[in-house]
Protein backbone atom coordinates (compact mmCIF):
# COMPACT_ATOMS: atom_id res chain seq x y z
CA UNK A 1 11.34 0.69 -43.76
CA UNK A 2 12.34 -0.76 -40.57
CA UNK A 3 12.98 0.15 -37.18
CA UNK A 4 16.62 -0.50 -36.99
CA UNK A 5 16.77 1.77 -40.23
CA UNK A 6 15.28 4.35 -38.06
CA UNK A 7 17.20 4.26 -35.83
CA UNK A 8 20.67 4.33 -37.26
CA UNK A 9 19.20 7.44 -39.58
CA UNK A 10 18.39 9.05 -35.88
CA UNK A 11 21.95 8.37 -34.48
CA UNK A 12 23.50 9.95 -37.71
CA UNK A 13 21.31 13.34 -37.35
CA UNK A 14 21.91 12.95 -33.53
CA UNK A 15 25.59 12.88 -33.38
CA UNK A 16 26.87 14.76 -36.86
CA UNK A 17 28.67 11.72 -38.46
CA UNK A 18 28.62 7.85 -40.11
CA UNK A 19 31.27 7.20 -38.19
CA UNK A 20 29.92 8.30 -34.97
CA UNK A 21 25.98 7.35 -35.20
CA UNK A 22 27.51 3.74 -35.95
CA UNK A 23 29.10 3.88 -32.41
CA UNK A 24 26.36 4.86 -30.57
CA UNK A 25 24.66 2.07 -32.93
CA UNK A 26 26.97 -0.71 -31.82
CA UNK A 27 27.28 -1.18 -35.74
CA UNK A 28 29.95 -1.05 -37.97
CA UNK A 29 30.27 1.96 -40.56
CA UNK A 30 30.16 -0.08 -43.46
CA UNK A 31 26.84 -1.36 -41.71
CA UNK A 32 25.48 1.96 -40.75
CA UNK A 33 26.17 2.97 -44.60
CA UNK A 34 24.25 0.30 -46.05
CA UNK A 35 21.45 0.10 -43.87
CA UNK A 36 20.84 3.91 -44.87
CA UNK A 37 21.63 3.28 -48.68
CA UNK A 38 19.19 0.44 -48.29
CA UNK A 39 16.10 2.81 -47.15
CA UNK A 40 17.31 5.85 -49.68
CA UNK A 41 16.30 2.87 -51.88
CA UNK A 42 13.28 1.92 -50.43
CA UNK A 43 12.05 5.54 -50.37
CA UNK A 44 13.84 6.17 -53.38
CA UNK A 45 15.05 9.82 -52.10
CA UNK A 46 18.27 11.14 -50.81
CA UNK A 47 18.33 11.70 -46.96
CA UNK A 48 21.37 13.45 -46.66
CA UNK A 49 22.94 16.03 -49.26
CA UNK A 50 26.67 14.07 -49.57
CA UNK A 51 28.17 17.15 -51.69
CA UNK A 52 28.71 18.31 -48.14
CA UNK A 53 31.25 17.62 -45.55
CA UNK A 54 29.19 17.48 -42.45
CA UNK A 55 25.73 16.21 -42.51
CA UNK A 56 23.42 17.72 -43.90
CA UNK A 57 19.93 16.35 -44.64
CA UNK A 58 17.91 16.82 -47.46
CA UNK A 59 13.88 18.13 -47.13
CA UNK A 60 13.03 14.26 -47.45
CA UNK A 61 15.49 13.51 -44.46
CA UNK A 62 14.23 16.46 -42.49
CA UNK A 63 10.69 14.84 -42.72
CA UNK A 64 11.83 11.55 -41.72
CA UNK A 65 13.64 12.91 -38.90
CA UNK A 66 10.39 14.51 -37.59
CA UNK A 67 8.62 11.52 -37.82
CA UNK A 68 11.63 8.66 -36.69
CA UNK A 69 11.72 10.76 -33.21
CA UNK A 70 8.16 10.04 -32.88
CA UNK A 71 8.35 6.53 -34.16
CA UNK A 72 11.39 6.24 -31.63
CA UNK A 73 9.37 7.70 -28.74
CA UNK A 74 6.31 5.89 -29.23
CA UNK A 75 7.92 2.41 -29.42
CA UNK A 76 9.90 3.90 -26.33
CA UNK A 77 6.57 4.13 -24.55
CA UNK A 78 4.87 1.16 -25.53
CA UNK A 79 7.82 -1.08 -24.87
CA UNK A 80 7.83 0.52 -21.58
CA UNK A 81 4.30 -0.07 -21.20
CA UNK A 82 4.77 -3.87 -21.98
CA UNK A 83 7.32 -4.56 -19.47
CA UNK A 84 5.20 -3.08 -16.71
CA UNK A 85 2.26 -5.04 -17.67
CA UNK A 86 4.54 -8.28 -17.88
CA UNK A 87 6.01 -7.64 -14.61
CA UNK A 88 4.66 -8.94 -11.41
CA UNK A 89 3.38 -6.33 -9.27
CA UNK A 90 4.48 -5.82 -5.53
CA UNK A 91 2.80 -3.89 -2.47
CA UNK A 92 4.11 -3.60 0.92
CA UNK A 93 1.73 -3.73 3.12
CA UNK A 94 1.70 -2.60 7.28
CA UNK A 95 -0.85 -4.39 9.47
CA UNK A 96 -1.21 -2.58 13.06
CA UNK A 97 -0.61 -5.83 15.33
CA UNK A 98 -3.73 -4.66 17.60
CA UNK A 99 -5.75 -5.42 14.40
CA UNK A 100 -7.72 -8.51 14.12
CA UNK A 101 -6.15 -11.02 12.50
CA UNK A 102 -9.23 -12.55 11.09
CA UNK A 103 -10.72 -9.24 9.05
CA UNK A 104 -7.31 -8.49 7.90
CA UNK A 105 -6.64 -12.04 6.60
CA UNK A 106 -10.01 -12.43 4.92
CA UNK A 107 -9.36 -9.19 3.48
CA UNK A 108 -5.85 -10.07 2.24
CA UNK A 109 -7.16 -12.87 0.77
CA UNK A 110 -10.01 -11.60 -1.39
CA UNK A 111 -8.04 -9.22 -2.53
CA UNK A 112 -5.07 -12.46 -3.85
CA UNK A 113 -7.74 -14.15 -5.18
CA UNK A 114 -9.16 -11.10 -7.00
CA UNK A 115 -5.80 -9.67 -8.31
CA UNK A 116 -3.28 -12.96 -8.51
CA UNK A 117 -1.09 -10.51 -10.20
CA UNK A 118 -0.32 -8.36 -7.30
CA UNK A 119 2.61 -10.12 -5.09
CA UNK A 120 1.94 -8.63 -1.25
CA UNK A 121 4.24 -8.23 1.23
CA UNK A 122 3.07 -7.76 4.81
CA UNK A 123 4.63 -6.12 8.20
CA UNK A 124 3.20 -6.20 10.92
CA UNK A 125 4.20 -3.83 13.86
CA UNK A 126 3.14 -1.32 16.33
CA UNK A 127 1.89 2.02 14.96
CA UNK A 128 4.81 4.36 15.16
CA UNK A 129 7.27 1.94 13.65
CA UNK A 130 4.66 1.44 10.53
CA UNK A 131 4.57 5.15 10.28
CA UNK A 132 7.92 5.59 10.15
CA UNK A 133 8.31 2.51 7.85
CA UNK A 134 5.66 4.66 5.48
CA UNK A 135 7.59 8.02 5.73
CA UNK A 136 10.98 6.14 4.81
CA UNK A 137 9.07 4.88 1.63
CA UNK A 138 9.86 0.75 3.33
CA UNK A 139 6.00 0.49 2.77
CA UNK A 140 3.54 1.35 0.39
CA UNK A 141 0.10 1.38 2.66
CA UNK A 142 -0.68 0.29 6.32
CA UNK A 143 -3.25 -0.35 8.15
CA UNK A 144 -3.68 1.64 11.35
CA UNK A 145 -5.52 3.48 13.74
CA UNK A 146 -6.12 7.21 12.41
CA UNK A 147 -5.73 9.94 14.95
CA UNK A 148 -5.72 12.95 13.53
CA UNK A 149 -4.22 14.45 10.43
CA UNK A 150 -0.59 14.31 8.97
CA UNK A 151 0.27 16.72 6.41
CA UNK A 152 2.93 13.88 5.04
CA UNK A 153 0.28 10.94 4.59
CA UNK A 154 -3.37 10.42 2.83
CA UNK A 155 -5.86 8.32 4.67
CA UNK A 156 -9.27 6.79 4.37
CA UNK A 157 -11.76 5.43 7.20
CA UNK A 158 -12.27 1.92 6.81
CA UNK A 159 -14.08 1.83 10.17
CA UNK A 160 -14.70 2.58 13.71
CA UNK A 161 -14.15 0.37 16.40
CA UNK A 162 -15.90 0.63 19.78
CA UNK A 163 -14.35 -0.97 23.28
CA UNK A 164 -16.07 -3.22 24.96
CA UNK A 165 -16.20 -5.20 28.32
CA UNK A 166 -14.78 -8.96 28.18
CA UNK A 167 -16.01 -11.48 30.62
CA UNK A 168 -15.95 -15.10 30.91
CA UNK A 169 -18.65 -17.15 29.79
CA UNK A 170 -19.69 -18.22 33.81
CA UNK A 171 -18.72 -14.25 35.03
CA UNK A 172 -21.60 -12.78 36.69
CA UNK A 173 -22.19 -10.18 33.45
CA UNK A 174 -21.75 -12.56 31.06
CA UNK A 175 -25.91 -13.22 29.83
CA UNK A 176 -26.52 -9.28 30.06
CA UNK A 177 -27.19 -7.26 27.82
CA UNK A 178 -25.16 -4.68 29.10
CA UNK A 179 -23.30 -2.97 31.69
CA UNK A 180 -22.32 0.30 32.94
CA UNK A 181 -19.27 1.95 34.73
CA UNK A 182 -20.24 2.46 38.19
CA UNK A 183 -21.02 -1.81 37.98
CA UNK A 184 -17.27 -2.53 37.30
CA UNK A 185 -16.35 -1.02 41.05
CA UNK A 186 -13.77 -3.56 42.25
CA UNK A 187 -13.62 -5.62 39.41
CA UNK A 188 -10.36 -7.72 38.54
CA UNK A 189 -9.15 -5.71 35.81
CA UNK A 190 -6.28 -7.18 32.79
CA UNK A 191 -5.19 -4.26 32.06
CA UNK A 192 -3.55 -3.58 28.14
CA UNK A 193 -0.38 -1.21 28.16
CA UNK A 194 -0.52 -1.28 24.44
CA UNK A 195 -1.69 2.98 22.86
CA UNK A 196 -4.59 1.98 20.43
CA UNK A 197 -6.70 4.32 22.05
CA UNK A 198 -7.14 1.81 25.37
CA UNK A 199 -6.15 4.85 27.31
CA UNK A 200 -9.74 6.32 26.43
CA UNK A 201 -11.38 3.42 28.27
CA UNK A 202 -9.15 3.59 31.53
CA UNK A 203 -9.89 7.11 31.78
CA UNK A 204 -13.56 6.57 31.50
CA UNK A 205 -12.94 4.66 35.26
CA UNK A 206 -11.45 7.62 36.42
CA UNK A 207 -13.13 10.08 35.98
CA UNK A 208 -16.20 8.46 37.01
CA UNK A 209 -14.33 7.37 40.55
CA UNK A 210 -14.59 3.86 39.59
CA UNK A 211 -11.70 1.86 41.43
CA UNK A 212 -10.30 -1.62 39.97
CA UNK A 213 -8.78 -4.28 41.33
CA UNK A 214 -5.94 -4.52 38.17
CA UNK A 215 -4.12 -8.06 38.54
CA UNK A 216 -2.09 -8.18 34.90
CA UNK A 217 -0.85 -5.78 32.63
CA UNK A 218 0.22 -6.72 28.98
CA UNK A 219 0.34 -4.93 25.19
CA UNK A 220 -1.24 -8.26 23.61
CA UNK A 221 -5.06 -8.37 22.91
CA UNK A 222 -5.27 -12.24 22.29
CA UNK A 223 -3.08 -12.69 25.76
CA UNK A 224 -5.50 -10.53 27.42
CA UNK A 225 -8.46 -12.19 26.13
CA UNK A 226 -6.77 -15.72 26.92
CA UNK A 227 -6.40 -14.52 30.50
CA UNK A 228 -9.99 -13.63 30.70
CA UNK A 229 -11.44 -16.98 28.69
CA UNK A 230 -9.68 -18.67 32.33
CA UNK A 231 -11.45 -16.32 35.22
CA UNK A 232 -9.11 -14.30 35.94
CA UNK A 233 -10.29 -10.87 35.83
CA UNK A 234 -12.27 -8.82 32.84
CA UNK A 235 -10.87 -6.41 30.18
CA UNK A 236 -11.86 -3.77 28.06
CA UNK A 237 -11.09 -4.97 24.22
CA UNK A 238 -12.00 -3.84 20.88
CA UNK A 239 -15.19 -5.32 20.02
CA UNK A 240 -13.31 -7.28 16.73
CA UNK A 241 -11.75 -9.50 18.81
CA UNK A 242 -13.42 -12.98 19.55
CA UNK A 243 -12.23 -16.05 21.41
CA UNK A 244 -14.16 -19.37 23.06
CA UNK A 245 -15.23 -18.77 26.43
CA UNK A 246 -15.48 -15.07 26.12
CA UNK A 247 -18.08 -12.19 26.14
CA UNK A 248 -18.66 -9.43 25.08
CA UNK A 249 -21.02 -6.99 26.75
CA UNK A 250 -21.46 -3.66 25.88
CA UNK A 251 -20.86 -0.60 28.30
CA UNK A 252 -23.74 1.60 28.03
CA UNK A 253 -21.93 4.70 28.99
CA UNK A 254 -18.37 4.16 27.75
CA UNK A 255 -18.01 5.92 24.92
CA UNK A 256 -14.44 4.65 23.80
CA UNK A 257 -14.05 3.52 20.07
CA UNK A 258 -10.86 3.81 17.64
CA UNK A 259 -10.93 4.51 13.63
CA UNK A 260 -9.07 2.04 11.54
CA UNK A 261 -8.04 3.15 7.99
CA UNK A 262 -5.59 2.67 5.59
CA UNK A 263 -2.72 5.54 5.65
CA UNK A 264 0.07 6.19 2.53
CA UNK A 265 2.28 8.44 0.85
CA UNK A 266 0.34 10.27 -2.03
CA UNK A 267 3.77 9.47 -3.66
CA UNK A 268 3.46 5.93 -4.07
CA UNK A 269 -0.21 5.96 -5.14
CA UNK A 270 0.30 3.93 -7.87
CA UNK A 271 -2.09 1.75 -9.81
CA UNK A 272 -1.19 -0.98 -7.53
CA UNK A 273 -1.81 1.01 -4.39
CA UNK A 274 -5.08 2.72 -5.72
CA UNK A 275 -6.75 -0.40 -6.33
CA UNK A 276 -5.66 -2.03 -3.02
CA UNK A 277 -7.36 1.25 -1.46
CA UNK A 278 -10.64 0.82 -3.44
CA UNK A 279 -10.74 -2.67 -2.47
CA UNK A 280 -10.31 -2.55 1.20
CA UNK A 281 -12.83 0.37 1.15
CA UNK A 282 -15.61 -1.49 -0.40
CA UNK A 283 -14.70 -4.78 2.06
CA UNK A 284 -17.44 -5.91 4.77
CA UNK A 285 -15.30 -4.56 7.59
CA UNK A 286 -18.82 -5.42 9.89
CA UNK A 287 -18.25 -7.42 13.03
């Protein structure tokens, strides 16, 4: 008995007639007709009662039939099965551009080198547009900072972030051990314009009556941390972020931090996607 047999019995039952199971066969009738003479043979029983116009099958061919739909289905599912595991697979990935580029990149790359079969695709981008790239199904996963919940998405804390104060390596703060508020009166302030939760930390001046002396405004972290690295005023950065020339001192009585996780569509939780999550989890996210 062979598959082909099985199927060409299957397409006879299916559609009521030689002539039309060997269409939905792609075989000829004279084919079809042999092929099933051939397994009567074989089995040495009559599938079909021929004393009757239409067709009609016989107890043995009622038995086959029950078991060629599950032959049919199961080869169905395991050729399935087969091309999946053949195929390369492919994950979309969002990286919040206010993320370190060194965690994310020695994360991205333990995770190639421990699943070469996984293809990646990243996009980086500000936070609404990867959101929006998640809910329109253009990504699989991003990274980003998670502030609050959304009913649309599934999320997991990868880690929290605190802010810090950035100096030069000659400014004035730069061999203590730390720092408070009310110290930062008058400072030359780069200020970031970027969301990310920076907001928390220029509020913290305020409402303490702490005035700065701001002298640049700009969205990018590494600009902001160049600007400081040449003197000319101090910032308030994510403690992740590291360049030569720079400090970082801790402010004893800002309490300004942001939570980085990994956000997706319960949708597209996929093998793929599940095992991404599990291995960014279990990643030394530690500064």
């Amino acid at each position: 008995m062979e598959l082909h047999q099985i199927r060409h019995f299957v397409a006879i039952v299916e559609t009521g007639s030689f002539t039309k199971g060997a269409q939905r066969a792609s075989v000829s009738q004279p084919a079809i007709s042999a092929s099933i003479a051939k397994l009567e043979a074989e089995l040495d029983v009559n599938l079909f009662d021929r004393r009757r116009p239409p067709v009609v099958l016989t107890p043995a061919g009622e038995r086959l039939l029950e078991a060629g739909l599950t032959i049919l289905h199961e080869c169905n599912l395991v050729k399935a099965e087969i091309k999946t595991l053949g195929a390369p697979k492919h994950l979309r990935i969002g990286i919040l551009q206010s993320l370190s580029s060194r965690h994310v990149s020695e994360m991205l790359s333990s995770f190639r080198s421990a699943n070469p079969q996984v293809a990646i695709e990243v996009t980086d981008g500000v936070a609404d547009h990867l959101v929006q790239c998640l809910a329109e199904q253009k990504l699989d996963a991003t990274f980003t900072i998670l502030e609050g919940a959304d009913a649309r998405f599934a999320s997991r804390i990868l880690f929290k972030e605190p802010y810090v104060l950035a100096v030069s390596e000659d400014h004035r703060f730069a061999q203590r051990e730390s720092v408070t508020l009310a110290e930062l009166s008058d400072e030359p302030f780069i200020v970031r314009t970027g969301r990310d939760r920076f907001q928390d930390a220029s509020n913290a001046l305020v409402s303490r009556g702490v005035k700065i002396k701001i002298v640049y405004k700009t969205d990018q972290i590494d600009r902001a941390l160049a600007l400081v690295a040449s003197g000319i005023g101090v910032a308030f950065i994510p403690a992740r972020f590291e360049m030569p020339s720079v400090r970082q001192v801790p402010v004893l009585d800002l309490e300004a931090f942001r939570t980085f996780g990994l956000m997706w569509t319960p949708e597209r939780e996929g093998e793929s996607v599940t095992k991404f999550i599990e291995f960014a989890a279990s990643h030394g996210w530690s500064p």
